[in-house]
N, C-alpha and C. Protein backbone atom coordinates (compact mmCIF):
# COMPACT_ATOMS: atom_id res chain seq x y z
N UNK A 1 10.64 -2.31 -13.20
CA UNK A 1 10.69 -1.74 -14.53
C UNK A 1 10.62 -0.23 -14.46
N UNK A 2 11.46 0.68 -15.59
CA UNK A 2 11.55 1.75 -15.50
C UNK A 2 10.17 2.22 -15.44
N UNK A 3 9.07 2.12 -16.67
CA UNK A 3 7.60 2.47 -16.24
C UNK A 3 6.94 2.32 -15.23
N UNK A 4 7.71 1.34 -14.22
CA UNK A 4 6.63 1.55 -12.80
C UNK A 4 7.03 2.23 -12.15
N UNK A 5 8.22 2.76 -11.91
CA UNK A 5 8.52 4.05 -11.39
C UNK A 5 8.62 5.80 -11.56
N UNK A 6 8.04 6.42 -10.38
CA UNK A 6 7.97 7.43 -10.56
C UNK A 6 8.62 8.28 -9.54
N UNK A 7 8.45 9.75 -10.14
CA UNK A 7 9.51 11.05 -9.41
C UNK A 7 8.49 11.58 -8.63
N UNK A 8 7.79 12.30 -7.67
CA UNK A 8 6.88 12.70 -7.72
C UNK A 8 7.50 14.39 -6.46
N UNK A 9 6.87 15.04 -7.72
CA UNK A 9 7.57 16.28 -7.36
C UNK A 9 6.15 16.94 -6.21
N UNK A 10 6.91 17.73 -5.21
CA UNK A 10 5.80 18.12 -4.38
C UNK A 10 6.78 19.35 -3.22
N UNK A 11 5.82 20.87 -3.53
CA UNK A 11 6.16 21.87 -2.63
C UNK A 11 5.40 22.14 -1.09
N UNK A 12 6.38 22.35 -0.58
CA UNK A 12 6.15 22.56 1.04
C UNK A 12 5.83 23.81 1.46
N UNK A 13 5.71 24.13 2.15
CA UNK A 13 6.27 25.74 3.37
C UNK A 13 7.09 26.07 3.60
N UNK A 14 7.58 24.95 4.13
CA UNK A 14 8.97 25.22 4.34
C UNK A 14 10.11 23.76 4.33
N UNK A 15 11.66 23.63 5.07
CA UNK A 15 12.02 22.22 4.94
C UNK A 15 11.41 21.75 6.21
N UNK A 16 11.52 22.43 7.41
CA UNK A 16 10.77 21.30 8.52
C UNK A 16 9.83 20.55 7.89
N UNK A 17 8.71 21.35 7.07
CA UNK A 17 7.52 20.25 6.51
C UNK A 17 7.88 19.56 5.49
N UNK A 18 8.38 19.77 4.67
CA UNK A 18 9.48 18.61 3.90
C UNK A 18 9.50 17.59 4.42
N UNK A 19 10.45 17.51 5.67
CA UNK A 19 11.24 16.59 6.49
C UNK A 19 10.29 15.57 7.06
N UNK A 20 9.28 16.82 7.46
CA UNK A 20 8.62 15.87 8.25
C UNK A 20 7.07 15.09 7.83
N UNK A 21 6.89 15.53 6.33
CA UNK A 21 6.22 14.65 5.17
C UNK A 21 7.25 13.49 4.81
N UNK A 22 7.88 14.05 4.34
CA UNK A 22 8.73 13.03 3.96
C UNK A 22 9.57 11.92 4.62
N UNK A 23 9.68 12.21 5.87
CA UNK A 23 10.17 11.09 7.21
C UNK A 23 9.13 10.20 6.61
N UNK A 24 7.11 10.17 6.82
CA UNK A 24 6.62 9.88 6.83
C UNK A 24 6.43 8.56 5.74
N UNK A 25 6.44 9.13 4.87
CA UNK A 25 6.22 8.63 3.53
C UNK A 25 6.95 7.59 3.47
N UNK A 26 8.74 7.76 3.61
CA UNK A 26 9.08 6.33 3.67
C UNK A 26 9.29 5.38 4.84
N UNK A 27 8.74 6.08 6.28
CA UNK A 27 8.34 5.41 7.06
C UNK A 27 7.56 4.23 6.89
N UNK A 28 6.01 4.94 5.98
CA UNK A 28 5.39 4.19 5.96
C UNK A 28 5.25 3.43 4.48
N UNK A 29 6.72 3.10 3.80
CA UNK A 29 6.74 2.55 2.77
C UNK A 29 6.15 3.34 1.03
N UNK A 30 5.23 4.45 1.59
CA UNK A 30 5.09 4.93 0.33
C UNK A 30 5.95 5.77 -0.36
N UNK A 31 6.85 5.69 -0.11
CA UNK A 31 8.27 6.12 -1.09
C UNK A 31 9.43 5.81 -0.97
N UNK A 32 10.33 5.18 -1.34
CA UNK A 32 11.78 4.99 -0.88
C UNK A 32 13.11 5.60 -0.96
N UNK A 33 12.62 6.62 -1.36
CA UNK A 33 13.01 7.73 -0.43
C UNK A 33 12.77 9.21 -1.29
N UNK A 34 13.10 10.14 -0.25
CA UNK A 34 12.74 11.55 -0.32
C UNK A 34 14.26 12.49 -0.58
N UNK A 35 14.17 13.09 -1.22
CA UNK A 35 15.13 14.05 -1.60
C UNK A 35 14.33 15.53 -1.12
N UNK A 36 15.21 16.64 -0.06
CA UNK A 36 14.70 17.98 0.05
C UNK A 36 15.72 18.48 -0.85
N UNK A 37 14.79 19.63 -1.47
CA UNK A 37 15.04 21.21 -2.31
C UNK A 37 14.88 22.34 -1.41
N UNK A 38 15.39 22.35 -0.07
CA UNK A 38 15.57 23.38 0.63
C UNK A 38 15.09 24.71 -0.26
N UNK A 39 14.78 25.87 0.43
CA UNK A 39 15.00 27.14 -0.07
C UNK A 39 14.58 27.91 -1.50
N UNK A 40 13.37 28.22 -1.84
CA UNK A 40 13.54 28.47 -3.14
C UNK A 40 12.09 29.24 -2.99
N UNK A 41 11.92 30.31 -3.87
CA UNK A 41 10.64 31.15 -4.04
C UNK A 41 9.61 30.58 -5.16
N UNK A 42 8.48 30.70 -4.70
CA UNK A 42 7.37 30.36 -5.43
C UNK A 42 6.24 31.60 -5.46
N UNK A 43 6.31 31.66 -7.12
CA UNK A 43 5.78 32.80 -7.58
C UNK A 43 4.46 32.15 -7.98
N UNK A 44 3.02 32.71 -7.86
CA UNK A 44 1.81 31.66 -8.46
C UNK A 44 0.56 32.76 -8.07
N UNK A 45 -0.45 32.72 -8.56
CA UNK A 45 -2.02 32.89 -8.27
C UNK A 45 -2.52 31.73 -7.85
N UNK A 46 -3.26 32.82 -6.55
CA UNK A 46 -4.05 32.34 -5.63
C UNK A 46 -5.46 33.17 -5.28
N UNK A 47 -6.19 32.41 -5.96
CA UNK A 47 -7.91 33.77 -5.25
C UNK A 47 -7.64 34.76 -5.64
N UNK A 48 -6.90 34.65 -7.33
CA UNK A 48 -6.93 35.85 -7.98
C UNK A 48 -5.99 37.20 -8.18
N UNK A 49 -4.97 36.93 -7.36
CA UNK A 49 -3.91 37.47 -6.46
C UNK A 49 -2.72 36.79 -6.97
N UNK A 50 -1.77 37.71 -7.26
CA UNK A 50 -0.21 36.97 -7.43
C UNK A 50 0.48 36.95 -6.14
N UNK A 51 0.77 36.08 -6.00
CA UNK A 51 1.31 35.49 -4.56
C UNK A 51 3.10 35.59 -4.98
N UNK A 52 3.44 35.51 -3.64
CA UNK A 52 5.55 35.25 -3.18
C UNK A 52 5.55 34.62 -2.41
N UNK A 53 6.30 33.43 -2.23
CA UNK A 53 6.26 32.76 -0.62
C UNK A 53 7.49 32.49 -0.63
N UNK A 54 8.13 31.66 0.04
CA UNK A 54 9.65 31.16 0.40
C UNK A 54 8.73 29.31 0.16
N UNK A 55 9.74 28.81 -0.07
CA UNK A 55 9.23 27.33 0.02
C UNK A 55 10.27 26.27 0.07
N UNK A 56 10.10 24.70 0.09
CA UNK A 56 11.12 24.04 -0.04
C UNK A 56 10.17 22.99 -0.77
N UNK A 57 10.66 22.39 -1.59
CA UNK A 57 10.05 21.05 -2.50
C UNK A 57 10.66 19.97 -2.29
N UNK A 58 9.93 18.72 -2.25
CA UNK A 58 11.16 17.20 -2.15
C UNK A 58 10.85 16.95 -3.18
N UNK A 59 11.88 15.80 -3.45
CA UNK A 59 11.39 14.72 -4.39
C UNK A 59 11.10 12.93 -4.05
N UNK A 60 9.91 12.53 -4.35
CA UNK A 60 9.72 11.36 -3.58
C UNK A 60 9.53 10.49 -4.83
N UNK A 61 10.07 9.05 -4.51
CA UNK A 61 10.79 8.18 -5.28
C UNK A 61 9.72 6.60 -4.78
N UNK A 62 8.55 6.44 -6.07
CA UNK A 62 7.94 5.53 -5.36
C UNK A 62 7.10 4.53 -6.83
N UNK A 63 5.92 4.10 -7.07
CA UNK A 63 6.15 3.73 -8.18
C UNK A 63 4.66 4.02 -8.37
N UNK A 64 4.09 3.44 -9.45
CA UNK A 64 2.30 4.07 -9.85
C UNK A 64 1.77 3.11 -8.93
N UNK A 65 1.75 1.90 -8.38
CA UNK A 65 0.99 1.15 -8.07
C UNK A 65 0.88 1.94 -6.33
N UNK A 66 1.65 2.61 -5.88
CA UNK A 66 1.73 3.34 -4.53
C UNK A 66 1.23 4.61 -4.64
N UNK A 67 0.98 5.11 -5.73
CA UNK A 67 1.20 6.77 -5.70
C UNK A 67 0.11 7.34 -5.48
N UNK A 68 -1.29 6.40 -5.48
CA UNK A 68 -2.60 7.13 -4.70
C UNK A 68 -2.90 7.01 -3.40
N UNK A 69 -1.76 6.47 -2.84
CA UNK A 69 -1.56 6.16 -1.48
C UNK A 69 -1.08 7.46 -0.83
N UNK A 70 0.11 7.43 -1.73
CA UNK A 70 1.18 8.51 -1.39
C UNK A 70 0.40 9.94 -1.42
N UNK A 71 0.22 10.41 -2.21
CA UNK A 71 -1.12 11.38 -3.00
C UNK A 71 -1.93 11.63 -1.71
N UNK A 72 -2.62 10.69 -1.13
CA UNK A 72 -3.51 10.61 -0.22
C UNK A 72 -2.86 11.17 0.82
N UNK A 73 -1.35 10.50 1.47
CA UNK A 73 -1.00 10.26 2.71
C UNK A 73 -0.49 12.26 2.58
N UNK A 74 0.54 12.58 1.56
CA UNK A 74 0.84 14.21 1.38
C UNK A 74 -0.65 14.83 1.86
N UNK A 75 -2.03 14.59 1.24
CA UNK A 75 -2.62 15.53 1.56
C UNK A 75 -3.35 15.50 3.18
N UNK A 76 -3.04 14.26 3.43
CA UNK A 76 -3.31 14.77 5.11
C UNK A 76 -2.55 14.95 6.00
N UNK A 77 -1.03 15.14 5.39
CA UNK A 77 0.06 15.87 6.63
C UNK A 77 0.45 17.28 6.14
N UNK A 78 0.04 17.86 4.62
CA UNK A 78 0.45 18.99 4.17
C UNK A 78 -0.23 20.40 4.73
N UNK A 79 0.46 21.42 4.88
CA UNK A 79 -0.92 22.59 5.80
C UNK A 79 -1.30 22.84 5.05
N UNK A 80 -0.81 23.05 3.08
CA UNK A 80 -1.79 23.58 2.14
C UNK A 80 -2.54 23.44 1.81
N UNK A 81 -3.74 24.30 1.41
CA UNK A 81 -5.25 23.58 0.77
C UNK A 81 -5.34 22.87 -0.44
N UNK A 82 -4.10 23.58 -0.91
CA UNK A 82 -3.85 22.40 -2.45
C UNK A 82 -2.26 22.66 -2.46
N UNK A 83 -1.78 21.30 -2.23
CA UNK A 83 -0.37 20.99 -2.23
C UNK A 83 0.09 21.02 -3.70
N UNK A 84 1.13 21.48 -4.25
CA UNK A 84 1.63 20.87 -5.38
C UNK A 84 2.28 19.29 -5.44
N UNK A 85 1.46 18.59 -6.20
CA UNK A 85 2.09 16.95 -6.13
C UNK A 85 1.92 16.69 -7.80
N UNK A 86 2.72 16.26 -8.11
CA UNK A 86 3.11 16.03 -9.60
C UNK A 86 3.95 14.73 -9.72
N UNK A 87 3.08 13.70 -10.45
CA UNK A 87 4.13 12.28 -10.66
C UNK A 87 4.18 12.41 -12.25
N UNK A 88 5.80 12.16 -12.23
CA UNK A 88 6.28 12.05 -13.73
C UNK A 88 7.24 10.70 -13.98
N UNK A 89 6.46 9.87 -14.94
CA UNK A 89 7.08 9.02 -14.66
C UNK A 89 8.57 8.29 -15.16
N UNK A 90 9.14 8.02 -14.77
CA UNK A 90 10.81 7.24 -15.15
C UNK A 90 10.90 6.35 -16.81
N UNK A 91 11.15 7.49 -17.53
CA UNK A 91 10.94 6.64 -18.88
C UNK A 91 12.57 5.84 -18.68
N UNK A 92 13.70 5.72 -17.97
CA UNK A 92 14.33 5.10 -18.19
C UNK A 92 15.12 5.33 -16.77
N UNK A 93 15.96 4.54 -16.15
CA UNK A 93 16.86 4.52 -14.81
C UNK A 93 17.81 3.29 -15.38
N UNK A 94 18.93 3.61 -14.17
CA UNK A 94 19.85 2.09 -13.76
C UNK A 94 18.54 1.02 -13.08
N UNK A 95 18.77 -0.01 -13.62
CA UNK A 95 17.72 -1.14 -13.36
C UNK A 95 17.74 -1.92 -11.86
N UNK A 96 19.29 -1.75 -11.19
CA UNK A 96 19.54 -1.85 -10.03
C UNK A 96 18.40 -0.39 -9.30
N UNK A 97 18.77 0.67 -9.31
CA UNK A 97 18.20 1.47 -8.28
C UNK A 97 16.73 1.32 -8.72
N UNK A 98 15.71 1.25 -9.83
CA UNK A 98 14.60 0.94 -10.41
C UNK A 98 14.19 0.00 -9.60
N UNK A 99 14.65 -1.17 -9.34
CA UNK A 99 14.39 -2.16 -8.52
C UNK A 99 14.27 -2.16 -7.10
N UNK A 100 15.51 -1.31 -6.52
CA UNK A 100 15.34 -1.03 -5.47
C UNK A 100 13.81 -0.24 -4.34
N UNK A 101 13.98 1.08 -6.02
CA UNK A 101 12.89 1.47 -5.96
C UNK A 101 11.20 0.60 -5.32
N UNK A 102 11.08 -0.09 -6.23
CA UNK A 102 9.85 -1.17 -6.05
C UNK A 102 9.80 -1.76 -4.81
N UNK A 103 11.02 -2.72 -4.62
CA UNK A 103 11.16 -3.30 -3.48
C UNK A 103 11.08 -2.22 -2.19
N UNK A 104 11.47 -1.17 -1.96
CA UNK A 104 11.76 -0.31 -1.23
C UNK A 104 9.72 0.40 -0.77
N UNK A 105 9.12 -0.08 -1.60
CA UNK A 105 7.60 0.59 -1.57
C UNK A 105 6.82 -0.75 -2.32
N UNK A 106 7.31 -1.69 -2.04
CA UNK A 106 6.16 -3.17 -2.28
C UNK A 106 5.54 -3.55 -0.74
């Protein structure tokens, strides 16, 4: 069902760490699959300080009943002290890939 699935947006360092979060993730079933956003600047405060970095973001494709897994598994392969991870969830999809989805992280 479209409500059990989610997008879950999340920035890297760079794409190697992308790649190689995200290998992970649907390695180990908690997402079915990962989309990289190569290349892109991230403007933000940090300790008070406006920060610039270079970054790359994926997108990982998994559903709520996985996503404190997932949540969990990002924060012990990510180098940041606080990763950006954001699940938003699928108010509507094709019911074929929705499905896939599930099955793909059941």
């Amino acid at each position: 069902m479209a409500t059990d699935v989610v997008l879950v947006y999340v920035t890297a360092a760079n794409q190697d760490e992308a790649k190689r979060i995200g290998r992970v993730l649907v390695e180990e079933r908690l997402a079915a699959c990962v989309n990289i956003l190569p290349g892109h600047m991230a403007i933000y405060r940090w300790d008070g300080e406006i920060e610039e970095s270079p970054e790359a973001a994926f997108l990982a494709k998994t559903t709520r009943a996985r996503f404190e897994a997932l949540r969990a598994r990002i924060r012990d392969l990510h180098s940041y002290n606080l990763p950006a991870i954001l699940a938003l969830p699928a108010a509507m999809g094709d019911a074929e890939f929705l499905d896939w989805v599930a099955a793909q992280t059941g």
